[in-house]
Protein backbone atom coordinates (compact mmCIF):
# COMPACT_ATOMS: atom_id res chain seq x y z
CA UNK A 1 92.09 154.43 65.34
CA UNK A 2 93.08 156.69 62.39
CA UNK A 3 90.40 159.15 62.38
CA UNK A 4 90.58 159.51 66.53
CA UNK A 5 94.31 160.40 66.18
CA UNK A 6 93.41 162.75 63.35
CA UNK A 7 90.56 164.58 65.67
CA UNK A 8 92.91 164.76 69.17
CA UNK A 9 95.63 166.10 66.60
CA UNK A 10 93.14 168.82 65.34
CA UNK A 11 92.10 169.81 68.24
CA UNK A 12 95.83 169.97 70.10
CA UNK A 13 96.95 172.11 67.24
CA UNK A 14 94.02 174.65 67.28
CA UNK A 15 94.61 175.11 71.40
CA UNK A 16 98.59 176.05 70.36
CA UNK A 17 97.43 178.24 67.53
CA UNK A 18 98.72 176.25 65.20
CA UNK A 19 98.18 175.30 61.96
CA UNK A 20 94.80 172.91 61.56
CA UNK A 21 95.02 170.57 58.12
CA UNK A 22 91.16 171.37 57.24
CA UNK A 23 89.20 173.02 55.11
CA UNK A 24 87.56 174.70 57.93
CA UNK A 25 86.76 173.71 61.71
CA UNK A 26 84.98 174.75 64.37
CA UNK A 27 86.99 173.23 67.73
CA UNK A 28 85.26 174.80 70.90
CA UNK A 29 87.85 175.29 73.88
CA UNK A 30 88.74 171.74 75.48
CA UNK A 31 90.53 171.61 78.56
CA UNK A 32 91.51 167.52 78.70
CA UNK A 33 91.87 165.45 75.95
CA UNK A 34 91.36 161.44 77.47
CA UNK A 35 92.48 158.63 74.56
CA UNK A 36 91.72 154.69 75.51
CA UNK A 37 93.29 153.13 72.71
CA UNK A 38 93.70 149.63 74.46
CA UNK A 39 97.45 150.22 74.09
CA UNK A 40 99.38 147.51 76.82
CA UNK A 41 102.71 147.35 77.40
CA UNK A 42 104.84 144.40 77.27
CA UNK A 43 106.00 144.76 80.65
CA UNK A 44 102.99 145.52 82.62
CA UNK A 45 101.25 142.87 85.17
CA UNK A 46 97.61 143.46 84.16
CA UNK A 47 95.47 142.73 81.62
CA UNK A 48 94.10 144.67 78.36
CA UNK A 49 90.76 144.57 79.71
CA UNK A 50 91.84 145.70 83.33
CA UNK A 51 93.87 148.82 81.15
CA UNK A 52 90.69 149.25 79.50
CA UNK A 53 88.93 149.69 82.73
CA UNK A 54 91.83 152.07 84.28
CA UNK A 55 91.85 154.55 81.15
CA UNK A 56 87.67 154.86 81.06
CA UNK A 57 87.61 154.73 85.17
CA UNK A 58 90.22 157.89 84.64
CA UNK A 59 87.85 159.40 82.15
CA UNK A 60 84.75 159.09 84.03
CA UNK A 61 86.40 160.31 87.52
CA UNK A 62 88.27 163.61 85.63
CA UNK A 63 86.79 164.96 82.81
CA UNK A 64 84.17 167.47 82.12
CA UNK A 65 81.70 168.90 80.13
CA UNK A 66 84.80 170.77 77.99
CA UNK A 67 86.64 167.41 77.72
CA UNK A 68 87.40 165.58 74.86
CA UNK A 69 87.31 161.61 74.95
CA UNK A 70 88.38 158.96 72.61
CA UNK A 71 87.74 155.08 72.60
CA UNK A 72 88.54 152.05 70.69
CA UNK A 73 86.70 149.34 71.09
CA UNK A 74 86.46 149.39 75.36
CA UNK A 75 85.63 145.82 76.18
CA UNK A 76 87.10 143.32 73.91
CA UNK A 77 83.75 142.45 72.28
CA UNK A 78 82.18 140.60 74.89
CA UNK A 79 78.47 141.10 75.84
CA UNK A 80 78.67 142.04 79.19
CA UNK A 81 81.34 144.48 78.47
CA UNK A 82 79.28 145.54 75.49
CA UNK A 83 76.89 146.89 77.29
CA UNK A 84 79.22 147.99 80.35
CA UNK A 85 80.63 149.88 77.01
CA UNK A 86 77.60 151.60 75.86
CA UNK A 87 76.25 152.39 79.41
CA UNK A 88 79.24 154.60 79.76
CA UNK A 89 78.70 156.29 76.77
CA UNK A 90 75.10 157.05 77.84
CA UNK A 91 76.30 158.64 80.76
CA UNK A 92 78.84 160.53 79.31
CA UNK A 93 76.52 161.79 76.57
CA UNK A 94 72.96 162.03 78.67
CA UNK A 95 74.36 163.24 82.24
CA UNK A 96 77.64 165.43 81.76
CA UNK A 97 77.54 166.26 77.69
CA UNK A 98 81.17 165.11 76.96
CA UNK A 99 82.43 165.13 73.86
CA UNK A 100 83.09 161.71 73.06
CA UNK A 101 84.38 160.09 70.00
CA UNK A 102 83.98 155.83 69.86
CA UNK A 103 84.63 153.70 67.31
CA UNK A 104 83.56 150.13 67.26
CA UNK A 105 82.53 147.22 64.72
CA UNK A 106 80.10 145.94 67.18
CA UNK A 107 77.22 146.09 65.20
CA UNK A 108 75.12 144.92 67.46
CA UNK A 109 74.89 148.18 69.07
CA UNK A 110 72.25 148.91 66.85
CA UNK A 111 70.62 145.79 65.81
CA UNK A 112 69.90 145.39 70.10
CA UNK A 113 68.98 148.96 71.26
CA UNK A 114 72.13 149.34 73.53
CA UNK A 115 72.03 153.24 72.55
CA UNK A 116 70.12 155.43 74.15
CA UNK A 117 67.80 157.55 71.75
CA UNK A 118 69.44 161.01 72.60
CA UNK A 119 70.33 164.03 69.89
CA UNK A 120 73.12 164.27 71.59
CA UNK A 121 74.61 160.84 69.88
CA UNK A 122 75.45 161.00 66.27
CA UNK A 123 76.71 157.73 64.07
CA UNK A 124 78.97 158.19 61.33
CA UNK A 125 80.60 155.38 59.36
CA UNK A 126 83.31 154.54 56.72
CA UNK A 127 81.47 154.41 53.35
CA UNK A 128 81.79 150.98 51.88
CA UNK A 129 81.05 150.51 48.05
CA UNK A 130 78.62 147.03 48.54
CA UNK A 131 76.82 146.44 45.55
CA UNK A 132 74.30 143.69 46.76
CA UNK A 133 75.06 144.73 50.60
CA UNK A 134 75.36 141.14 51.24
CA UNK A 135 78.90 140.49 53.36
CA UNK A 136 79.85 137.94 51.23
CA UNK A 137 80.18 139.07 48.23
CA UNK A 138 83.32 139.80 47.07
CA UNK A 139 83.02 142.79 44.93
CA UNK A 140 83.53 145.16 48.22
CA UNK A 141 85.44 148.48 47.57
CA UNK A 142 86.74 150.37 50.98
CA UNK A 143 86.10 154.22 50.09
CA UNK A 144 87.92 155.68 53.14
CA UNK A 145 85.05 157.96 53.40
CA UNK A 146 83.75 159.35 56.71
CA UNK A 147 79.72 159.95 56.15
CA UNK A 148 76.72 160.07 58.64
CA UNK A 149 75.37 156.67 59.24
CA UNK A 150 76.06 153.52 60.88
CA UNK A 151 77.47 150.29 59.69
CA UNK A 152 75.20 146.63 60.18
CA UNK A 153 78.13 144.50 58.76
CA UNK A 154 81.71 144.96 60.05
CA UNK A 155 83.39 143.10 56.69
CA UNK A 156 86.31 141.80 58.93
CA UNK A 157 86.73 138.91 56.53
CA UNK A 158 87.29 141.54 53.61
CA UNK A 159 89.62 143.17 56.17
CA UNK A 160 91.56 140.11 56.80
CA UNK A 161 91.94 139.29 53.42
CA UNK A 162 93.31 143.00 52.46
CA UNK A 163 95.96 142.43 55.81
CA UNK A 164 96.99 139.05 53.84
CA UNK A 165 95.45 136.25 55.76
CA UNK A 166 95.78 132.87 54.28
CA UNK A 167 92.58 132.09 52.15
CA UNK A 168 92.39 128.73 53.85
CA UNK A 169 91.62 130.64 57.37
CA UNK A 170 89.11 133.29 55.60
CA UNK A 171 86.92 130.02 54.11
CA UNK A 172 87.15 128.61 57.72
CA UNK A 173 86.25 131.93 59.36
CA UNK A 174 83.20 132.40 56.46
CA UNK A 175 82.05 128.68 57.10
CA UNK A 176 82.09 129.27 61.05
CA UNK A 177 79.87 132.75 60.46
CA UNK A 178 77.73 130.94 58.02
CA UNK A 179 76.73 128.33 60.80
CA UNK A 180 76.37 131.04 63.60
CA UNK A 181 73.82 133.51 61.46
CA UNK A 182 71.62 130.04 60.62
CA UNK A 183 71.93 129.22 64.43
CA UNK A 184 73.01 125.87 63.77
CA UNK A 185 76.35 124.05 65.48
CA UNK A 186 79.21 124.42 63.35
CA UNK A 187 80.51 122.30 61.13
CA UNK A 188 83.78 120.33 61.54
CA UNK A 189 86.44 121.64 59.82
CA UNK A 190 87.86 118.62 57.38
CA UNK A 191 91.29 118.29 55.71
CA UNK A 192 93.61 115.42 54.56
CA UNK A 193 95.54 115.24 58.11
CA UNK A 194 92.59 114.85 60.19
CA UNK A 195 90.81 112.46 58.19
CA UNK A 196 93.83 110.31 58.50
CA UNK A 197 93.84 111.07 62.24
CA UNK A 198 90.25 109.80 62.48
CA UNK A 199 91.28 106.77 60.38
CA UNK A 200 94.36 106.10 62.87
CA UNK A 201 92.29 106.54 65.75
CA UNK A 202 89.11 103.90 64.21
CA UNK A 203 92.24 101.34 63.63
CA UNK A 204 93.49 101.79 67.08
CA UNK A 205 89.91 101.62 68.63
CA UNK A 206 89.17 98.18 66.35
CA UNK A 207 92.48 96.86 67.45
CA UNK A 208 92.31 97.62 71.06
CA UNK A 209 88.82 95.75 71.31
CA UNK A 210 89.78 93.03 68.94
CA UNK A 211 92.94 92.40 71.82
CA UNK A 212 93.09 89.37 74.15
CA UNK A 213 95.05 90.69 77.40
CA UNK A 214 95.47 86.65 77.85
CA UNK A 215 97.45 85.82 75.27
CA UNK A 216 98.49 88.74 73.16
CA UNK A 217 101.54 90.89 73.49
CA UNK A 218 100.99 93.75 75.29
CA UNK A 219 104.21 95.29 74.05
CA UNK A 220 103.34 94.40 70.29
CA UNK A 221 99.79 95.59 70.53
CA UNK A 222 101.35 99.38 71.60
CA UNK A 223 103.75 99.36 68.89
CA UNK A 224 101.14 98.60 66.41
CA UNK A 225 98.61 101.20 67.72
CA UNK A 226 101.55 103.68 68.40
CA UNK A 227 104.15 103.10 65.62
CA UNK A 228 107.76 104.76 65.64
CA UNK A 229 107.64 108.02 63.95
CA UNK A 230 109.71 108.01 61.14
């Protein structure tokens, strides 16, 4: 969200004939500048993706060919709304030449055609120092760069783990990815507490067959399978 704040600044300050921090630019005259940001206030009644769908219906009824328009990440991520996302940049870019600017780590984007082939769409991306440009590997320097291209891996567990998140939940998230990619079901996850859940719940299943509603104690048999907590 950085760099759109940076470019709607920019362009804001040029229009007042103000100072512009840059080396040089070249901002042609823009008579609306539209920001989605997926901002949501605490006390509205609707949902992100329903304030999603207001700020880019706003965009798409009001601005023109000298608009400016900024996204970030419209859609949450899921596929439908993927390509709801990407068919509205096609028609902002193919039928009414907006200026748009978009950021996204859906990489699938790319890998699935959801772009239209137009020279009117340019990809640029944050340079990543990747030395095998495999995402796991840990050696993964964030240059802060903005240079032509596109990304194919997001790194959002190297992004987690710079914003602190325990290493537990990064292994988890890593071992979860792992078993997506190799199209396999994922794996369990397995620590100390639920083992010893399983093993309660195997006692309580052995005892609850092994029990005679005849002649046992019904009241006994619950206390055993459900002790006291201490």
């Amino acid at each position: 969200m950085f760099v759109k704040v940076e470019v709607a600044l920019v362009v804001f300050l040029a229009h007042i004939g103000s100072f512009v921090p840059a080396d040089s630019a070249v901002v042609g005259l823009t008579d609306r500048i539209f920001c989605a940001m997926g901002s949501k206030s605490m006390t509205t009644e609707q949902s992100t993706f329903m304030i999603d769908l207001h700020q880019v219906g706003t965009m798409l009824r009001h601005a023109t060919s000298r608009s400016l328009c900024l996204l970030d990440e419209f859609g949450k991520g899921t596929l439908t709304e993927v390509i709801r996302h990407f068919d509205v940049i096609g028609y902002w870019t193919l039928e009414i030449l907006i200026t748009v600017l978009l950021s996204t780590h859906l990489t699938e984007i790319f890998t699935e055609n959801y772009l239209p082939q137009s020279e009117h769409i340019k990809c640029y991306t944050m340079s990543v120092l990747n030395p095998d440009g495999q995402a796991s590997n840990e050696d993964i320097i964030f240059l802060y760069r903005l240079v032509p291209g596109q990304a194919l891996l997001s790194f959002g567990l190297h992004c987690a783990q710079l914003a602190g998140v325990p290493d537990e939940v990064i292994q988890r998230a890593a071992s979860v990815l792992e078993d997506v990619h190799s199209r396999r079901p994922i794996r369990r996850m397995i620590c100390d507490k639920l083992v010893a859940k399983d093993q309660q719940y195997q006692d309580a299943l052995a005892k609850l067959l092994a029990f005679d509603p005849g002649s046992g104690d019904l009241n006994n048999f619950f206390e055993e399978i459900f002790p006291p907590e201490p």
